[in-house]
PDB file of N, CA and C in Angstrom:
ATOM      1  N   UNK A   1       0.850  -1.175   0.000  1.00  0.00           N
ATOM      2  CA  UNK A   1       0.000   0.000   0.000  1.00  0.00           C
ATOM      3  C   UNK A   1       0.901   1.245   0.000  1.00  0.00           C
ATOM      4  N   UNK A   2       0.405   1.738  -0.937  1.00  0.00           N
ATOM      5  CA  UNK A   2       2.181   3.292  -1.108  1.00  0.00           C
ATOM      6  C   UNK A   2       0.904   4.413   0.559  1.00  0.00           C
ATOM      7  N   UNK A   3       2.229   5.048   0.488  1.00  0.00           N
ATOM      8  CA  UNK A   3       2.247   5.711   1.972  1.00  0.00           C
ATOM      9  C   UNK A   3       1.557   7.266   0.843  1.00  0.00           C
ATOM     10  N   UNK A   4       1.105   8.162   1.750  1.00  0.00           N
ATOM     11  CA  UNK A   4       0.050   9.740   1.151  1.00  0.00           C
ATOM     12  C   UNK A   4       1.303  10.329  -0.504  1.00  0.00           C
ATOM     13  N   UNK A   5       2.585   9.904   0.044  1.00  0.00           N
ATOM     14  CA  UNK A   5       3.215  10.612  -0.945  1.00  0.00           C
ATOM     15  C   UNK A   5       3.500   9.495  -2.487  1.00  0.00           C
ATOM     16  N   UNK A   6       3.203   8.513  -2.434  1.00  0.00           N
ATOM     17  CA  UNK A   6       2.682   7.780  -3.693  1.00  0.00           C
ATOM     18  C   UNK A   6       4.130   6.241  -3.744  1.00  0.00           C
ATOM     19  N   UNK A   7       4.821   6.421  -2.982  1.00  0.00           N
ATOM     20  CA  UNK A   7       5.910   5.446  -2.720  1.00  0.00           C
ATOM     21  C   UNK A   7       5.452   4.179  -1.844  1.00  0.00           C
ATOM     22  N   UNK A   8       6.019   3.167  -2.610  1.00  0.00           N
ATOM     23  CA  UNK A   8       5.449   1.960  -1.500  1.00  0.00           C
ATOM     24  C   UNK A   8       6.052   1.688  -0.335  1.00  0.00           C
ATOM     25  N   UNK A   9       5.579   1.184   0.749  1.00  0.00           N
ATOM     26  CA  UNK A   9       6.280   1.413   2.228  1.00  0.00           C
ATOM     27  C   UNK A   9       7.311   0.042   2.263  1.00  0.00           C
ATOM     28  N   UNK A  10       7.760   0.461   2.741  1.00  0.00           N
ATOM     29  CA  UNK A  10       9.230  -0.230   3.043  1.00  0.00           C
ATOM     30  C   UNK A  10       8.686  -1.794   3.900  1.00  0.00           C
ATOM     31  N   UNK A  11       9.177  -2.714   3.616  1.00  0.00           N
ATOM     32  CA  UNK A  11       8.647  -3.800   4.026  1.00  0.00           C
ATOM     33  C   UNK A  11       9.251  -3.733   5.924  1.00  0.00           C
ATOM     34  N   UNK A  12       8.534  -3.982   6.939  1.00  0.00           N
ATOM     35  CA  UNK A  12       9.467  -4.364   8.389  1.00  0.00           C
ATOM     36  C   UNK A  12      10.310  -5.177   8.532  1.00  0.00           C
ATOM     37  N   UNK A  13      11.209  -4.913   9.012  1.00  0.00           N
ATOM     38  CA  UNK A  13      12.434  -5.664   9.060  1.00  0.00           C
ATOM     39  C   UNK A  13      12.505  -6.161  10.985  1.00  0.00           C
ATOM     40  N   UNK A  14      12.487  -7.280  11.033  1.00  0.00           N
ATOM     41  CA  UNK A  14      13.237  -8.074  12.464  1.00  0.00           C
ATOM     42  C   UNK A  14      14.391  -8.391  12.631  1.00  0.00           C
ATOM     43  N   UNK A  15      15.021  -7.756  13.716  1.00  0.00           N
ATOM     44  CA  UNK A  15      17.071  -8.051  13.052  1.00  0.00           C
ATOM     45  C   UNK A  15      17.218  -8.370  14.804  1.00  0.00           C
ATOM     46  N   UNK A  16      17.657  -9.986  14.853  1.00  0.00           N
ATOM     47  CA  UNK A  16      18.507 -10.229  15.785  1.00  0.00           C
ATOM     48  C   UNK A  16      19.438  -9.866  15.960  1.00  0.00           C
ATOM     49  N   UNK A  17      19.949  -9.445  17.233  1.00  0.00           N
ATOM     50  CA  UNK A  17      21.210  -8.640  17.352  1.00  0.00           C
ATOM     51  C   UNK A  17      22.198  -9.488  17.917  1.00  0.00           C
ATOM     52  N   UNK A  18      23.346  -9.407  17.346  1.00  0.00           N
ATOM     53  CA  UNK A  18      24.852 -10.155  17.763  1.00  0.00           C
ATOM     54  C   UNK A  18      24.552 -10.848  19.650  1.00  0.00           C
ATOM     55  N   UNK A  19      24.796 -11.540  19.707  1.00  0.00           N
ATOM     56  CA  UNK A  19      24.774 -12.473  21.317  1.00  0.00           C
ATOM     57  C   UNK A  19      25.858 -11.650  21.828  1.00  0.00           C
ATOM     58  N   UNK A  20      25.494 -11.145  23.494  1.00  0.00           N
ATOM     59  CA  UNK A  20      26.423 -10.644  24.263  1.00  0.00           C
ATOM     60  C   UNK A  20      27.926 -11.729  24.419  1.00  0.00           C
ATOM     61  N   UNK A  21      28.654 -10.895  24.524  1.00  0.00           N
ATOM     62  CA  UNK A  21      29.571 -11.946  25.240  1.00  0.00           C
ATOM     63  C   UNK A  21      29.851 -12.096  26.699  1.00  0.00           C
ATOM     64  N   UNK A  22      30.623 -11.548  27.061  1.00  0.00           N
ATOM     65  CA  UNK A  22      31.331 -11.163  28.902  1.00  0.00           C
ATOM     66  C   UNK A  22      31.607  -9.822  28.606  1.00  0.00           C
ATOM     67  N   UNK A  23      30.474  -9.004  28.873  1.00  0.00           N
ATOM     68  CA  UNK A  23      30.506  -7.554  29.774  1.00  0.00           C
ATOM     69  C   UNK A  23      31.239  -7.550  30.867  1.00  0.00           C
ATOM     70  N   UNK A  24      32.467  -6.239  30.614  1.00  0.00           N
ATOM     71  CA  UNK A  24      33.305  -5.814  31.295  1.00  0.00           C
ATOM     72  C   UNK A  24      32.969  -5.400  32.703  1.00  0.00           C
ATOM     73  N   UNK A  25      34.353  -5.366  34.016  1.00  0.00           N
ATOM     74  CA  UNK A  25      33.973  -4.827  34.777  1.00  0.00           C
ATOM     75  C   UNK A  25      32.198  -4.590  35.596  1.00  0.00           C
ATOM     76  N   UNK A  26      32.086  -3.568  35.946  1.00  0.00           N
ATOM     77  CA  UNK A  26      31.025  -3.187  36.557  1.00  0.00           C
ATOM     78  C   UNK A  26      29.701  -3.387  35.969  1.00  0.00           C
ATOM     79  N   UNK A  27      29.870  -3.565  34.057  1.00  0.00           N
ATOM     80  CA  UNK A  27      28.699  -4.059  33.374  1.00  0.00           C
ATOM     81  C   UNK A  27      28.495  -5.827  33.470  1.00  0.00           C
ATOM     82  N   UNK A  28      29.441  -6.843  34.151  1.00  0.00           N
ATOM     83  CA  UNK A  28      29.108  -7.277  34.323  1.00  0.00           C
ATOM     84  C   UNK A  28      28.425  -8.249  35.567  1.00  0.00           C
ATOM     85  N   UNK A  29      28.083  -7.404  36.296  1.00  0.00           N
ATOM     86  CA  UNK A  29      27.029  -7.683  37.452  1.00  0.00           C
ATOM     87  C   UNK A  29      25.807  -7.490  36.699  1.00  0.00           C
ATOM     88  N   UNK A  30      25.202  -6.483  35.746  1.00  0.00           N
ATOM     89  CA  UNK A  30      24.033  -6.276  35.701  1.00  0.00           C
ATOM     90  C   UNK A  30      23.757  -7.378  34.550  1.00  0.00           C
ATOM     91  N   UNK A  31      24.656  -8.186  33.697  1.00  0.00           N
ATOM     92  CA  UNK A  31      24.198  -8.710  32.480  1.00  0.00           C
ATOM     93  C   UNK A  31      24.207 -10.895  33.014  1.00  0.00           C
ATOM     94  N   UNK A  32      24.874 -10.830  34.024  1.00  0.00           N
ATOM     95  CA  UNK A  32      25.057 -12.123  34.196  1.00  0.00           C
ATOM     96  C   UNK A  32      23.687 -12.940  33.401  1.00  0.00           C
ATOM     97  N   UNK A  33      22.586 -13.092  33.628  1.00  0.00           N
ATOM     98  CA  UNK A  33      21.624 -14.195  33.268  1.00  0.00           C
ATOM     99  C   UNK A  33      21.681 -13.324  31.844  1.00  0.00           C
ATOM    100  N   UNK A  34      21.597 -12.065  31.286  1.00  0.00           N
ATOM    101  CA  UNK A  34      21.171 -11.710  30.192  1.00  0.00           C
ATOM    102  C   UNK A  34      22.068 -12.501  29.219  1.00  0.00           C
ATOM    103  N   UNK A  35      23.307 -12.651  29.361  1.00  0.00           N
ATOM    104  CA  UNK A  35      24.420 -13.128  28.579  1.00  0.00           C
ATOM    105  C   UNK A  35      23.840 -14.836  27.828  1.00  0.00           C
ATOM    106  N   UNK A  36      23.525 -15.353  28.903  1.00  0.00           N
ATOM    107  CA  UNK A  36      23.005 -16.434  28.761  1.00  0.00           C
ATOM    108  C   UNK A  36      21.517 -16.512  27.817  1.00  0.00           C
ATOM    109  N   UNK A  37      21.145 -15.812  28.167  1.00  0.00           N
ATOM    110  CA  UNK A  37      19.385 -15.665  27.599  1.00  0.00           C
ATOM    111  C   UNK A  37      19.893 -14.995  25.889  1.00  0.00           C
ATOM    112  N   UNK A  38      20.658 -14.436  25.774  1.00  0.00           N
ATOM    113  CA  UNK A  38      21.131 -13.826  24.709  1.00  0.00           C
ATOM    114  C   UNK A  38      21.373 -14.859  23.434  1.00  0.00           C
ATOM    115  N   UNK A  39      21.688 -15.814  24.043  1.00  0.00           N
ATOM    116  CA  UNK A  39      21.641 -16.847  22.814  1.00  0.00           C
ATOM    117  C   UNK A  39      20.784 -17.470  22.417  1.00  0.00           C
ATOM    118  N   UNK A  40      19.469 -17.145  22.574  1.00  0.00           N
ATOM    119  CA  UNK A  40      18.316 -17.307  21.925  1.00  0.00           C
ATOM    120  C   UNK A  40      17.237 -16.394  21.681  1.00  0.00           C
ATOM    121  N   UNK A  41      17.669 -15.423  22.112  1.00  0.00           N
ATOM    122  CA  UNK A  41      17.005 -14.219  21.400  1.00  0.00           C
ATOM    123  C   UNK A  41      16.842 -14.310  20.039  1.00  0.00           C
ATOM    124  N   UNK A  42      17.652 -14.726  19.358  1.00  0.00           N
ATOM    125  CA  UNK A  42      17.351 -14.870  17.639  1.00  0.00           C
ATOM    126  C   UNK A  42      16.025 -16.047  17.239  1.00  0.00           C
ATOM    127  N   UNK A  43      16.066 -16.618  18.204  1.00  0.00           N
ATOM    128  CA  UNK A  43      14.721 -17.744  18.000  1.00  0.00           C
ATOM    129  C   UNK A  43      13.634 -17.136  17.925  1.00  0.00           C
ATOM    130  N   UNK A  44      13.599 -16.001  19.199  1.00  0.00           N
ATOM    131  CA  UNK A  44      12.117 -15.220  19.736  1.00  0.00           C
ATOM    132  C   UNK A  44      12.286 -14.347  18.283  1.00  0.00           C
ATOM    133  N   UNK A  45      13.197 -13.435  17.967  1.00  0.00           N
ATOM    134  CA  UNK A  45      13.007 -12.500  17.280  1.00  0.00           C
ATOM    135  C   UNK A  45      11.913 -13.312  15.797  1.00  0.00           C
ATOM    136  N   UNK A  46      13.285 -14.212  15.142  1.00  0.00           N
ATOM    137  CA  UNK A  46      12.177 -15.168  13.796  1.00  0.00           C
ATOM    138  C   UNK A  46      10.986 -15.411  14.383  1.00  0.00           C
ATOM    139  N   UNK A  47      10.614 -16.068  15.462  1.00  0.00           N
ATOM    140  CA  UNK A  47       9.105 -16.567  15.462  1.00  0.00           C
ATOM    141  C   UNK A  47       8.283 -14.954  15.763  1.00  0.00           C
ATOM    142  N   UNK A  48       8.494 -14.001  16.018  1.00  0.00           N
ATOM    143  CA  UNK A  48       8.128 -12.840  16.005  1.00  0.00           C
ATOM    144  C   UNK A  48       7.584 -12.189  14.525  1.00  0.00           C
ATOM    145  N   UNK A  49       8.691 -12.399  13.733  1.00  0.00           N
ATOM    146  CA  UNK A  49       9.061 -12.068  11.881  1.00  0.00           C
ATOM    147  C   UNK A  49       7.981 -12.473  11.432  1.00  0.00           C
ATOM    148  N   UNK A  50       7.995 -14.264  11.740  1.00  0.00           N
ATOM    149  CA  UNK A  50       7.245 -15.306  10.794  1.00  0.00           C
ATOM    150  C   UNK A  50       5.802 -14.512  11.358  1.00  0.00           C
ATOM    151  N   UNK A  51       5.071 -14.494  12.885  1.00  0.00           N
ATOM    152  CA  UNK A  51       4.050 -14.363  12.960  1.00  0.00           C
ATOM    153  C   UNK A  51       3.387 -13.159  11.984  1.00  0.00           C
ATOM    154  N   UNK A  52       4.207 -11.997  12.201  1.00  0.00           N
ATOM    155  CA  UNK A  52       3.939 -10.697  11.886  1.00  0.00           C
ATOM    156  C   UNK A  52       4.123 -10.636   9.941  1.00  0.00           C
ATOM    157  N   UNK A  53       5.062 -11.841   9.790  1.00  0.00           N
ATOM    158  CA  UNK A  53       5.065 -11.539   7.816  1.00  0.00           C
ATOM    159  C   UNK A  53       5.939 -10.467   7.899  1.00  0.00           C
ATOM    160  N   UNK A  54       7.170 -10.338   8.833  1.00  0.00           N
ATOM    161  CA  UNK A  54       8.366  -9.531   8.228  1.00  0.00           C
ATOM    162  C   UNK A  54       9.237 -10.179   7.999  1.00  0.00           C
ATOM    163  N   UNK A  55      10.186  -9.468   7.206  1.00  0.00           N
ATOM    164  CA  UNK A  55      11.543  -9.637   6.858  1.00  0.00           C
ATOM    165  C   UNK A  55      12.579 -10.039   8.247  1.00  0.00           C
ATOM    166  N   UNK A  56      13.180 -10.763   8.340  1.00  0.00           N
ATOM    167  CA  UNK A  56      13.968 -11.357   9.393  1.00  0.00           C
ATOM    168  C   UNK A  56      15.523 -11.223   8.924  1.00  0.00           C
ATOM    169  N   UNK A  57      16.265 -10.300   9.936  1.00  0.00           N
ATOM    170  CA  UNK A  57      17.273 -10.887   9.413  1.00  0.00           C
ATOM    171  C   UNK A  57      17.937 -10.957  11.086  1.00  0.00           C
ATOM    172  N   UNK A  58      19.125 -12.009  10.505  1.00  0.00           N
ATOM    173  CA  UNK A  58      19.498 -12.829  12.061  1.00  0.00           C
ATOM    174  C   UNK A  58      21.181 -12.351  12.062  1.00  0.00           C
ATOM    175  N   UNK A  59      21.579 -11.604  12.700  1.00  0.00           N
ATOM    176  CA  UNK A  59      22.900 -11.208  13.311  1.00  0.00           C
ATOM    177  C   UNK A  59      23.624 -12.241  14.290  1.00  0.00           C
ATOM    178  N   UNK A  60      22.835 -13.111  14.935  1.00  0.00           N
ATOM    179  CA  UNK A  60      23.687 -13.322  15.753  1.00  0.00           C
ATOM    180  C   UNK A  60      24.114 -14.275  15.667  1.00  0.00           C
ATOM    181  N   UNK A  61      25.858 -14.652  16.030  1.00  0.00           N
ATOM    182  CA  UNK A  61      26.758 -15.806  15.852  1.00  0.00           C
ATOM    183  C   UNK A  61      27.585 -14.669  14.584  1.00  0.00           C
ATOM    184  N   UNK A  62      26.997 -13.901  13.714  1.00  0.00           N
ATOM    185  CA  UNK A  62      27.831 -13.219  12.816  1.00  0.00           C
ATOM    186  C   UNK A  62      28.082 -11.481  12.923  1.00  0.00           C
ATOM    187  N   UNK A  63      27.735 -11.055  13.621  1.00  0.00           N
ATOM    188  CA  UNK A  63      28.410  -9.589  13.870  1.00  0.00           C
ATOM    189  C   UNK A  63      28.669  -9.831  15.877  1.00  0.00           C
ATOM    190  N   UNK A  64      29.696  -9.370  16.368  1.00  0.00           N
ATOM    191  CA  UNK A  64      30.052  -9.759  17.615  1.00  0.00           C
ATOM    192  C   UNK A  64      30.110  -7.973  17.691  1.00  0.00           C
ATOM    193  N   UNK A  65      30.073  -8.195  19.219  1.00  0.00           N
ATOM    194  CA  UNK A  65      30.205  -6.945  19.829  1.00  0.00           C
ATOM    195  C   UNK A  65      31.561  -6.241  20.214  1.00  0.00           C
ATOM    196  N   UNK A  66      31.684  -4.795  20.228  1.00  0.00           N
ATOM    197  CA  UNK A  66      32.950  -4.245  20.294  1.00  0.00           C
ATOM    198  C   UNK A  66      33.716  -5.443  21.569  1.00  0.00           C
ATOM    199  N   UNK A  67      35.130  -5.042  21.523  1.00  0.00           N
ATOM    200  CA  UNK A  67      35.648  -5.140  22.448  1.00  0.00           C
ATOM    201  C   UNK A  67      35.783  -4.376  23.783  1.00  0.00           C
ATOM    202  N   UNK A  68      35.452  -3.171  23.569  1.00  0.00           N
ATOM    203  CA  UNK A  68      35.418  -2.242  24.719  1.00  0.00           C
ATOM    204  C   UNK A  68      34.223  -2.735  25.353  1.00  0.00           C
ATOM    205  N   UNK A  69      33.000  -2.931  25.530  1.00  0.00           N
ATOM    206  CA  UNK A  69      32.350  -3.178  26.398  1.00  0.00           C
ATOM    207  C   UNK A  69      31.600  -4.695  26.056  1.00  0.00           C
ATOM    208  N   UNK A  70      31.808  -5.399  25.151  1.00  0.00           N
ATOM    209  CA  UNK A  70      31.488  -7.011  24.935  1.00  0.00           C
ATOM    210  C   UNK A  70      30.161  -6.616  24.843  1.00  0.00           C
ATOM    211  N   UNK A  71      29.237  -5.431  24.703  1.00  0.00           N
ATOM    212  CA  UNK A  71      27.825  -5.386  24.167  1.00  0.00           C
ATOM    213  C   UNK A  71      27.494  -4.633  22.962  1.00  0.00           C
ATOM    214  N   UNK A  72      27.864  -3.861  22.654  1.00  0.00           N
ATOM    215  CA  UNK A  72      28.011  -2.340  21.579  1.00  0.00           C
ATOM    216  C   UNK A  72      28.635  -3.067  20.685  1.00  0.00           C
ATOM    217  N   UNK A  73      27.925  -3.160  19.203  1.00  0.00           N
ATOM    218  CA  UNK A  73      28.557  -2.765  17.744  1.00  0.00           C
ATOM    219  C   UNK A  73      29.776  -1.445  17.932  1.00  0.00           C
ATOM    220  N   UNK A  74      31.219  -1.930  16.602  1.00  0.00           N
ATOM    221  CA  UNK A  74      31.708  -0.903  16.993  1.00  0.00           C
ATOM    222  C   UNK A  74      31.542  -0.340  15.668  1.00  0.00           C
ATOM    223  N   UNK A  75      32.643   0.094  14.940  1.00  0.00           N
ATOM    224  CA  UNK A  75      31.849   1.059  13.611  1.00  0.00           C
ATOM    225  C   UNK A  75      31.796   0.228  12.963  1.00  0.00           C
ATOM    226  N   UNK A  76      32.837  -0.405  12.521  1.00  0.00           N
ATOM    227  CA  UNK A  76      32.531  -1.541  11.292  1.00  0.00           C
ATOM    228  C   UNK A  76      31.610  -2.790  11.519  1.00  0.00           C
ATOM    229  N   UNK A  77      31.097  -3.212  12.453  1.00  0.00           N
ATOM    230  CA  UNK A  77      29.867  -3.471  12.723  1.00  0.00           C
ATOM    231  C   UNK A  77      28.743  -3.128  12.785  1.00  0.00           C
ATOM    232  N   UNK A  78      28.987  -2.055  12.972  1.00  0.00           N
ATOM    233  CA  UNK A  78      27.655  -1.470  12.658  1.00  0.00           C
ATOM    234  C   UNK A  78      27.681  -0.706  11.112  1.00  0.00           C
ATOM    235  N   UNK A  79      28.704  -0.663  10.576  1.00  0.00           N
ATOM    236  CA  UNK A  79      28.918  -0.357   9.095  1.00  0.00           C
ATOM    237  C   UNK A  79      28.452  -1.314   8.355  1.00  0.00           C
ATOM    238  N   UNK A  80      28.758  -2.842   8.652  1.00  0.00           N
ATOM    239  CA  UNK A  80      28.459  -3.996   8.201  1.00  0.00           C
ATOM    240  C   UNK A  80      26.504  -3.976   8.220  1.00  0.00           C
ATOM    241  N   UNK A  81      26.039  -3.976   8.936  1.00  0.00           N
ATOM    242  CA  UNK A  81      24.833  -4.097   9.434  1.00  0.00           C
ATOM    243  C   UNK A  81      24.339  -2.468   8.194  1.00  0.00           C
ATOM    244  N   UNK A  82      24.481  -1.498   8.501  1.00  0.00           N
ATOM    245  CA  UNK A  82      23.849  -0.321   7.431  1.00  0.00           C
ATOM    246  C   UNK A  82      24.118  -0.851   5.882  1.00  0.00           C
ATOM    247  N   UNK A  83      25.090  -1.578   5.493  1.00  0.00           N
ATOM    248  CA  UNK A  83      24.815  -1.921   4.311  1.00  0.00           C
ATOM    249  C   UNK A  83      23.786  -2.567   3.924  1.00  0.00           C
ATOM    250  N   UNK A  84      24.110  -4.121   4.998  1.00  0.00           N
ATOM    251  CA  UNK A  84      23.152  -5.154   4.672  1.00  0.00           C
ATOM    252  C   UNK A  84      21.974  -4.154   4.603  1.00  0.00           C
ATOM    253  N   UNK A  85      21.613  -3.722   5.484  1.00  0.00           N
ATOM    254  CA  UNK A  85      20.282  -3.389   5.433  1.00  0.00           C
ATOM    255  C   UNK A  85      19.516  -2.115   4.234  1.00  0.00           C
ATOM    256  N   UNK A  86      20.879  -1.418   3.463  1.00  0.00           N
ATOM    257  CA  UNK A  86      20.523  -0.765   2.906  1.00  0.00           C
ATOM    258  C   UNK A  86      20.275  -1.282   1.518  1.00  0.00           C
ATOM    259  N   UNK A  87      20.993  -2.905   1.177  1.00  0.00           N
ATOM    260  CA  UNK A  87      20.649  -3.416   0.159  1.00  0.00           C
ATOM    261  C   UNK A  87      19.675  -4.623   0.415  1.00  0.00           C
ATOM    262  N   UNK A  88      18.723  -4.808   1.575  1.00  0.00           N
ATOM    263  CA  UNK A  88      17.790  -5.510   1.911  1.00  0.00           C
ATOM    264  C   UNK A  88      16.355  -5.647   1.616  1.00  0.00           C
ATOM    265  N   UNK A  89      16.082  -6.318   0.620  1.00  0.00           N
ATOM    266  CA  UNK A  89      14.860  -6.366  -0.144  1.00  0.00           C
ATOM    267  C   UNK A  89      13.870  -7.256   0.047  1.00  0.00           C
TER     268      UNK A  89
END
């Protein structure tokens, strides 16, 4: 269905995000169980996609998080990720 200005709308996109690793220091008191739960977040996200009829795309196991804090994309990860998604159809 094109949006008031006559262009068709961009399909939704579901993007699992890279699995934590071991958060540094003081970030890791607050992430202990999250770290763990993190590796299946990409399950919830697809069965989310499939229900809803979006586009899925799954990051995790293939973009890892900076090294400075083991949670944060750093640029070229997140450079990696703006492409994909800018050639994502």
């Amino acid at each position: 269905m094109p949006n008031s200005h006559g262009f068709p709308n961009p399909a939704p996109v579901t993007i699992a995000a890279p699995n934590l690793l071991s958060p540094m220091e003081t970030l890791a008191t607050n992430f202990d169980v999250t770290i763990e739960k993190s590796q299946h977040f990409h399950q919830h996200y697809q069965g989310i996609a499939i229900h809803k009829n979006y586009l899925f795309l799954n990051y995790a196991g293939i973009l890892q998080p900076s090294e400075a804090d083991d949670i944060h994309l750093d640029s070229s990860e997140n450079e990696q990720l703006a492409r994909t998604l800018l050639y994502l159809e």
